[in-house]
N, C-alpha and C. Protein backbone atom coordinates (compact mmCIF):
# COMPACT_ATOMS: atom_id res chain seq x y z
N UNK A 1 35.56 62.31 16.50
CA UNK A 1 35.20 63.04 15.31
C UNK A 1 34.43 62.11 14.37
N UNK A 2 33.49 62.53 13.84
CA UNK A 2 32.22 61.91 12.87
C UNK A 2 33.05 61.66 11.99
N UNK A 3 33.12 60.54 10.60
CA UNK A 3 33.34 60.17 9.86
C UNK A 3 32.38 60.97 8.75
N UNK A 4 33.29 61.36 7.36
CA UNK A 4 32.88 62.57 6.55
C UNK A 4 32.55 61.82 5.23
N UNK A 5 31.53 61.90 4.59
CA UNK A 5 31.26 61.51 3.31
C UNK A 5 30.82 62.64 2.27
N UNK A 6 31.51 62.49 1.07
CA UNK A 6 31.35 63.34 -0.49
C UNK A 6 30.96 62.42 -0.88
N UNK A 7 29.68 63.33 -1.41
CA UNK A 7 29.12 62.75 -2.63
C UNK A 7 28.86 64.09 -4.05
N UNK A 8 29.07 63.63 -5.27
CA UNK A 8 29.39 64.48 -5.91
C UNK A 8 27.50 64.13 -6.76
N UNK A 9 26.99 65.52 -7.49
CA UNK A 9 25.98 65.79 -7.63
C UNK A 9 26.03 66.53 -9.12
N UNK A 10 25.58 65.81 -10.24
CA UNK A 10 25.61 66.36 -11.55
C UNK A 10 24.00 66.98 -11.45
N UNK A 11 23.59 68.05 -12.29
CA UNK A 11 22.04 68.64 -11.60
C UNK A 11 22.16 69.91 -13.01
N UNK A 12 20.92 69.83 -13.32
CA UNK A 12 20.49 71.01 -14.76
C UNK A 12 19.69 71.74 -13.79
N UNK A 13 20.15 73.11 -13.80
CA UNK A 13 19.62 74.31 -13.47
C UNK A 13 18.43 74.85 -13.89
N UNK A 14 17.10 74.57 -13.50
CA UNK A 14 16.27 74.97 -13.95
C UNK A 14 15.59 76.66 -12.88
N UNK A 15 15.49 76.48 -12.22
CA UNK A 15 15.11 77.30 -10.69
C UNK A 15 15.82 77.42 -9.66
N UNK A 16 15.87 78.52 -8.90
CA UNK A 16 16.77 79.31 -7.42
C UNK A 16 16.75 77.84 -6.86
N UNK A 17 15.68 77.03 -6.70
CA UNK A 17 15.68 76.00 -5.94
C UNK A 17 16.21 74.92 -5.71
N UNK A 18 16.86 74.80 -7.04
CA UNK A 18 18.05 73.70 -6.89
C UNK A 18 19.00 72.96 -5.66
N UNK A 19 19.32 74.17 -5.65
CA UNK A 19 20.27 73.68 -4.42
C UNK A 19 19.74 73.55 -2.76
N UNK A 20 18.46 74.22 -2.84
CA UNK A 20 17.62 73.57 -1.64
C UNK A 20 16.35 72.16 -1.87
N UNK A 21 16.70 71.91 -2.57
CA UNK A 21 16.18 70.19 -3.22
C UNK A 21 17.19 69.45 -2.93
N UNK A 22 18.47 69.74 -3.05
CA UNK A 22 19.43 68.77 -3.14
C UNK A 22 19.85 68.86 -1.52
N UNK A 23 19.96 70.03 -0.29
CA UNK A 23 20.08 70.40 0.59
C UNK A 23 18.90 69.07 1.59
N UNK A 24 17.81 69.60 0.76
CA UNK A 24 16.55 69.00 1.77
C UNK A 24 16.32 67.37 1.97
N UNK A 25 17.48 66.61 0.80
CA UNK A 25 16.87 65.51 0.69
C UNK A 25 18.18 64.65 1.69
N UNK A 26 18.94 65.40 2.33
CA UNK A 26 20.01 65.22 3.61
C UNK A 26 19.13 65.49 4.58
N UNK A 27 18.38 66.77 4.98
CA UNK A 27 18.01 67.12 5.97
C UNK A 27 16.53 66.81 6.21
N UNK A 28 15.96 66.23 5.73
CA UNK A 28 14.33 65.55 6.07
C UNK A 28 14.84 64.47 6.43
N UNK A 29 15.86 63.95 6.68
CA UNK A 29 16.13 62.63 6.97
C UNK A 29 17.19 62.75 8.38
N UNK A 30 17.23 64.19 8.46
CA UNK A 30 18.45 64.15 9.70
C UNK A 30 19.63 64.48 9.72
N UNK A 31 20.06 64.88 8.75
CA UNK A 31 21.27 64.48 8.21
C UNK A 31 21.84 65.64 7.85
N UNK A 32 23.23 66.26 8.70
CA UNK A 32 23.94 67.55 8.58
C UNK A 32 24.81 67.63 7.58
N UNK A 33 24.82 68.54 6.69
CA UNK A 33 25.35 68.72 5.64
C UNK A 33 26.72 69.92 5.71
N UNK A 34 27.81 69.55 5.78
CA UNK A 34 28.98 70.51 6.25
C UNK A 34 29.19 71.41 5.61
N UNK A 35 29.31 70.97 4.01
CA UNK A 35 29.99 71.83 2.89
C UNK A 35 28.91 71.58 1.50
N UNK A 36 29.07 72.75 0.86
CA UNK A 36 28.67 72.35 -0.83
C UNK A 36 29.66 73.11 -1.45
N UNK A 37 30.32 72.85 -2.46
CA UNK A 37 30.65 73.50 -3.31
C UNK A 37 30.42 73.40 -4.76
N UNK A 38 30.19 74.23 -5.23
CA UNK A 38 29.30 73.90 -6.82
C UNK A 38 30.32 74.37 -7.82
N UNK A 39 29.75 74.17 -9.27
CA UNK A 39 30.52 75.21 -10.15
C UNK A 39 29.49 75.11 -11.69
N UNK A 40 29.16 75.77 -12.60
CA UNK A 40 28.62 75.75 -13.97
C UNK A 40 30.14 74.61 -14.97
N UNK A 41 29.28 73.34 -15.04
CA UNK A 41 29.76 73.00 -16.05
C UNK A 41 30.06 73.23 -17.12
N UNK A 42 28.70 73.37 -18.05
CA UNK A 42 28.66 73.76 -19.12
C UNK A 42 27.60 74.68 -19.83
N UNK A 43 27.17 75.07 -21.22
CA UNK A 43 26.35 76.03 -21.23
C UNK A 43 24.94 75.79 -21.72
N UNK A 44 24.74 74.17 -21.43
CA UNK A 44 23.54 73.65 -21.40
C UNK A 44 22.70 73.50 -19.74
N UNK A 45 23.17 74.65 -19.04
CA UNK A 45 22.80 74.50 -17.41
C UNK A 45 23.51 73.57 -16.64
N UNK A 46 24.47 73.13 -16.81
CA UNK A 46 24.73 71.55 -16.10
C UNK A 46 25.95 72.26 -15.06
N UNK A 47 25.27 71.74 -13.56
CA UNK A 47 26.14 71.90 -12.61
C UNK A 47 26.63 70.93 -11.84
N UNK A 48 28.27 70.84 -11.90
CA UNK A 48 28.70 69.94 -10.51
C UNK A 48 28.41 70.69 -9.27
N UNK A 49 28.08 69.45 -8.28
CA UNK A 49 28.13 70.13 -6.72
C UNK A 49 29.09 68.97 -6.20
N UNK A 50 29.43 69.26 -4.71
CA UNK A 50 30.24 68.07 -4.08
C UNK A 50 29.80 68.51 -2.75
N UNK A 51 28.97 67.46 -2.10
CA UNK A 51 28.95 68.38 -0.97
C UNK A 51 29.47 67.10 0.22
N UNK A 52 29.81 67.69 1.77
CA UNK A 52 30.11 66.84 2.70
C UNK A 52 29.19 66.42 3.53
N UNK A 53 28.66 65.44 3.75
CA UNK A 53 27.67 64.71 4.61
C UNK A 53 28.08 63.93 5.95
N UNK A 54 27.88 64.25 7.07
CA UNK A 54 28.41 63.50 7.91
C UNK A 54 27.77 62.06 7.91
N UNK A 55 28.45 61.24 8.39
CA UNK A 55 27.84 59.43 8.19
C UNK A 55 27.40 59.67 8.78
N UNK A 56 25.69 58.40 8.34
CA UNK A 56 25.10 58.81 9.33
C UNK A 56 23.87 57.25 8.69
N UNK A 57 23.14 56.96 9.79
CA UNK A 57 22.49 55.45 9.48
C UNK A 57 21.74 55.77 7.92
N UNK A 58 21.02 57.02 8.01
CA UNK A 58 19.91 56.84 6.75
C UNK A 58 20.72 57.65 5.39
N UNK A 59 22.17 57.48 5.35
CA UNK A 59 23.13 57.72 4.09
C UNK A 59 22.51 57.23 3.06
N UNK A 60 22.68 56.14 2.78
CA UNK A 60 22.32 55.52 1.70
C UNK A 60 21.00 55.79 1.10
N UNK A 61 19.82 55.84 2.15
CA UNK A 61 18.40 56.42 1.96
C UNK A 61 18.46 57.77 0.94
N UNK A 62 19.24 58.76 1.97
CA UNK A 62 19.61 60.08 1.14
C UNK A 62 19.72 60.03 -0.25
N UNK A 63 20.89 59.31 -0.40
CA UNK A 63 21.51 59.15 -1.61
C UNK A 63 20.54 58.64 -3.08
N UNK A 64 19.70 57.56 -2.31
CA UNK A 64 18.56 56.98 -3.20
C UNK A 64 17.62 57.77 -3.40
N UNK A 65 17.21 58.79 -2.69
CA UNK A 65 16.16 59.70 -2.95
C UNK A 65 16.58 60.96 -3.69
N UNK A 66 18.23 61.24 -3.66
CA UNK A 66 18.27 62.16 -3.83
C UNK A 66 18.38 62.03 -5.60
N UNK A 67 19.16 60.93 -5.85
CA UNK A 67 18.83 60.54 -7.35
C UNK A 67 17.48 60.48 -8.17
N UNK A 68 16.73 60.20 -7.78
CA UNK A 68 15.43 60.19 -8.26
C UNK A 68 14.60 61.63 -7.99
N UNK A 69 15.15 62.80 -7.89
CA UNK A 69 14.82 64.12 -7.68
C UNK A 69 15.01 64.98 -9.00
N UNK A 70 14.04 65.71 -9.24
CA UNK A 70 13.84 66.72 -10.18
C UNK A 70 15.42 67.40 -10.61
N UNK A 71 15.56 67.21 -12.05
CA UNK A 71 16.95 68.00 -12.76
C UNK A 71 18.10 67.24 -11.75
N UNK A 72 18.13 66.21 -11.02
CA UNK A 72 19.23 65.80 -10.64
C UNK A 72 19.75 64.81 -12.19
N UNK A 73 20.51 65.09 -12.59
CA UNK A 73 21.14 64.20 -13.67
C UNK A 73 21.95 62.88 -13.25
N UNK A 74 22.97 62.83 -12.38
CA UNK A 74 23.96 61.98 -11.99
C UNK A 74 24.15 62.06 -10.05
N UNK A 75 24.16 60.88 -9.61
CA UNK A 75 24.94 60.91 -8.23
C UNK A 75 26.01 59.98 -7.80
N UNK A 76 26.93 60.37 -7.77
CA UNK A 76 28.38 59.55 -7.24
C UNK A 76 28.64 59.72 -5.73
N UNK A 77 29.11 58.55 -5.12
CA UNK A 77 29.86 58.87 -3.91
C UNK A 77 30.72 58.47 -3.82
N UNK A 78 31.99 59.85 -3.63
CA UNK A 78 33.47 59.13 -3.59
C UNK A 78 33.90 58.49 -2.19
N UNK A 79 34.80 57.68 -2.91
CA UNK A 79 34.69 56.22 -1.21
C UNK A 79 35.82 57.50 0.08
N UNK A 80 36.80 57.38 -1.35
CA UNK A 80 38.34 57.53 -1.04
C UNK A 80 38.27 59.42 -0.75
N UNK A 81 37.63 60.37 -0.79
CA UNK A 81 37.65 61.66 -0.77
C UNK A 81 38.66 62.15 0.15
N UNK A 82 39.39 63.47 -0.56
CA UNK A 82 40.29 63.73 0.77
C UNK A 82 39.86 65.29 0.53
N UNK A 83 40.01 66.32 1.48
CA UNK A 83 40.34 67.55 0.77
C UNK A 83 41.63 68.13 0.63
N UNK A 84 41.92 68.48 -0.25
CA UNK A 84 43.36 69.33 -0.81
C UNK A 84 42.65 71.19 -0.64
N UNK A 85 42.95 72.13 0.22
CA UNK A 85 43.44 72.86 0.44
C UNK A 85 44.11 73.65 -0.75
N UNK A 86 43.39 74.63 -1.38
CA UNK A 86 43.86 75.77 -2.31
C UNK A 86 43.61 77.36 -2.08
N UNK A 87 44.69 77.65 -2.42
CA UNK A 87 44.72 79.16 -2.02
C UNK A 87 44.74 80.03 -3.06
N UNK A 88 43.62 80.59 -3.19
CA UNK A 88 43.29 81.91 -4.50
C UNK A 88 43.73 83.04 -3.91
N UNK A 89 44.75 83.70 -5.09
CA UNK A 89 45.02 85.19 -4.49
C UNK A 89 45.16 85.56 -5.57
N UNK A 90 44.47 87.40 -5.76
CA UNK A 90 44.49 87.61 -6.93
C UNK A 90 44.21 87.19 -8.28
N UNK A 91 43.03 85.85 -8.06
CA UNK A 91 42.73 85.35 -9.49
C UNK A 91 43.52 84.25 -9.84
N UNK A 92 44.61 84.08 -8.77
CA UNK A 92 45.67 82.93 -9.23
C UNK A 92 45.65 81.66 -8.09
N UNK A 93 45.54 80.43 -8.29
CA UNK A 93 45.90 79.63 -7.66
C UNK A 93 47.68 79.99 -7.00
N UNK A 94 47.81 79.96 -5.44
CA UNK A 94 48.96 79.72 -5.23
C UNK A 94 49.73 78.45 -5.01
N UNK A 95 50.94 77.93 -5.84
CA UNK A 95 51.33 76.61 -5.77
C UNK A 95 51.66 76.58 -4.04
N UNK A 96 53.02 77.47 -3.63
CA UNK A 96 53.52 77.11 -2.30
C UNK A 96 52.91 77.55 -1.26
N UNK A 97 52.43 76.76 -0.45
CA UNK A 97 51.43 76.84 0.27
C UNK A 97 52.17 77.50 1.61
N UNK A 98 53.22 77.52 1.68
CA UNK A 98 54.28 77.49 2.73
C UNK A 98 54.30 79.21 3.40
N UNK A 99 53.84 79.96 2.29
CA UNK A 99 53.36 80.97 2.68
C UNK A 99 52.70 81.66 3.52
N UNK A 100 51.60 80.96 3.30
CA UNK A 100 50.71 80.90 4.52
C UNK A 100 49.29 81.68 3.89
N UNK A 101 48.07 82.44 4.53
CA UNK A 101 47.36 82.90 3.93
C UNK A 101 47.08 84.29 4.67
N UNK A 102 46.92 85.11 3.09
CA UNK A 102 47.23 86.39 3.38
C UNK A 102 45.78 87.40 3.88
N UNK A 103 45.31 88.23 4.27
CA UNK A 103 44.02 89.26 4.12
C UNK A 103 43.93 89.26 2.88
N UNK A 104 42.55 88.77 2.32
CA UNK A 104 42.22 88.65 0.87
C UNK A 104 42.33 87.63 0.26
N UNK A 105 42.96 86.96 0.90
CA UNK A 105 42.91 85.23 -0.06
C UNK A 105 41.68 84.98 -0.06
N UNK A 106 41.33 83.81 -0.46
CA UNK A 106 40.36 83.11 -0.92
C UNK A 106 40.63 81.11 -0.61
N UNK A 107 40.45 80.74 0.24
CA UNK A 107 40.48 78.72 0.53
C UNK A 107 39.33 78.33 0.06
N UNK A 108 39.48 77.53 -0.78
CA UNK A 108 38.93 76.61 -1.12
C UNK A 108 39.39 75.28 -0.65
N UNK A 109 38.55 74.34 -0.52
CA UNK A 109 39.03 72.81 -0.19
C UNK A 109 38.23 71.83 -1.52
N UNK A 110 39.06 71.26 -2.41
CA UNK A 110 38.93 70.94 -3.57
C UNK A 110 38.73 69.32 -3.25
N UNK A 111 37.74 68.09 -2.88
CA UNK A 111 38.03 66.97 -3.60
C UNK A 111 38.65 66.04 -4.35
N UNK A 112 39.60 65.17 -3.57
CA UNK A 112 40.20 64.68 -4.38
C UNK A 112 40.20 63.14 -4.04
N UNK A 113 40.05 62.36 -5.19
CA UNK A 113 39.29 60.84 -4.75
C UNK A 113 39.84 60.31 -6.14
N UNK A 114 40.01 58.62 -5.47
CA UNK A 114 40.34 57.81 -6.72
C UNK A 114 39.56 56.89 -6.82
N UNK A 115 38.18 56.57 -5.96
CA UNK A 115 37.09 55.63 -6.10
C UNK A 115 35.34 56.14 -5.94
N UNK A 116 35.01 55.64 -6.56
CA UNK A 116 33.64 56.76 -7.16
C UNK A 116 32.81 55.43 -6.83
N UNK A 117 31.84 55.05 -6.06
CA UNK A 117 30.71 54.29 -5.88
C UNK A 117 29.19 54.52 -6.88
């Protein structure tokens, strides 16, 4: 199994295109992109993304180009990333997971890291 890298992506919303700028600057280089998940920061356009990148030789390349790209504001890569597993039902996070997941839930896999490069 490939070794998985997050890198988290601060980015001002200007155009639909956003997120295929930030998509393209993984994949002109080769480079398969597993997951994104985004969200509206705040109400000056500002969006987090986090997306999963498989390792891969021209990482770092990515990463350098992808910073220096139009409305990208910030790029972090967390060293330590794990995913934590959340279950939306009904609008509510469920704490006990023990449940299991029902028709209609909603998984999310949330980021969770204690070292930021």
């Amino acid at each position: 199994m490939t070794q998985e890298r997050v890198v988290k992506v601060l980015a001002y919303y200007r155009d639909p295109g956003l997120i295929e700028r930030i998509a393209s600057n993984f994949r002109k280089l080769f480079m398969d992109i597993n997951w994104i998940y985004g969200w509206k920061v705040n109400d000056e356009n500002l969006y987090e993304f986090y997306i999963g990148v498989k390792d891969h030789n021209n990482f770092n390349t990515a990463v350098l180009l992808l910073s220096k790209t139009v409305d990208i504001s910030k790029v972090e890569i967390l060293d330590d990333a794990q995913l934590k597993r959340v279950i939306i039902r009904d609008g509510k996070v469920i704490e006990n997971q023990s449940e299991g997941v029902k028709e209609g839930d909603m998984i999310i896999y949330v980021p969770v890291f204690n070292r930021v490069k």
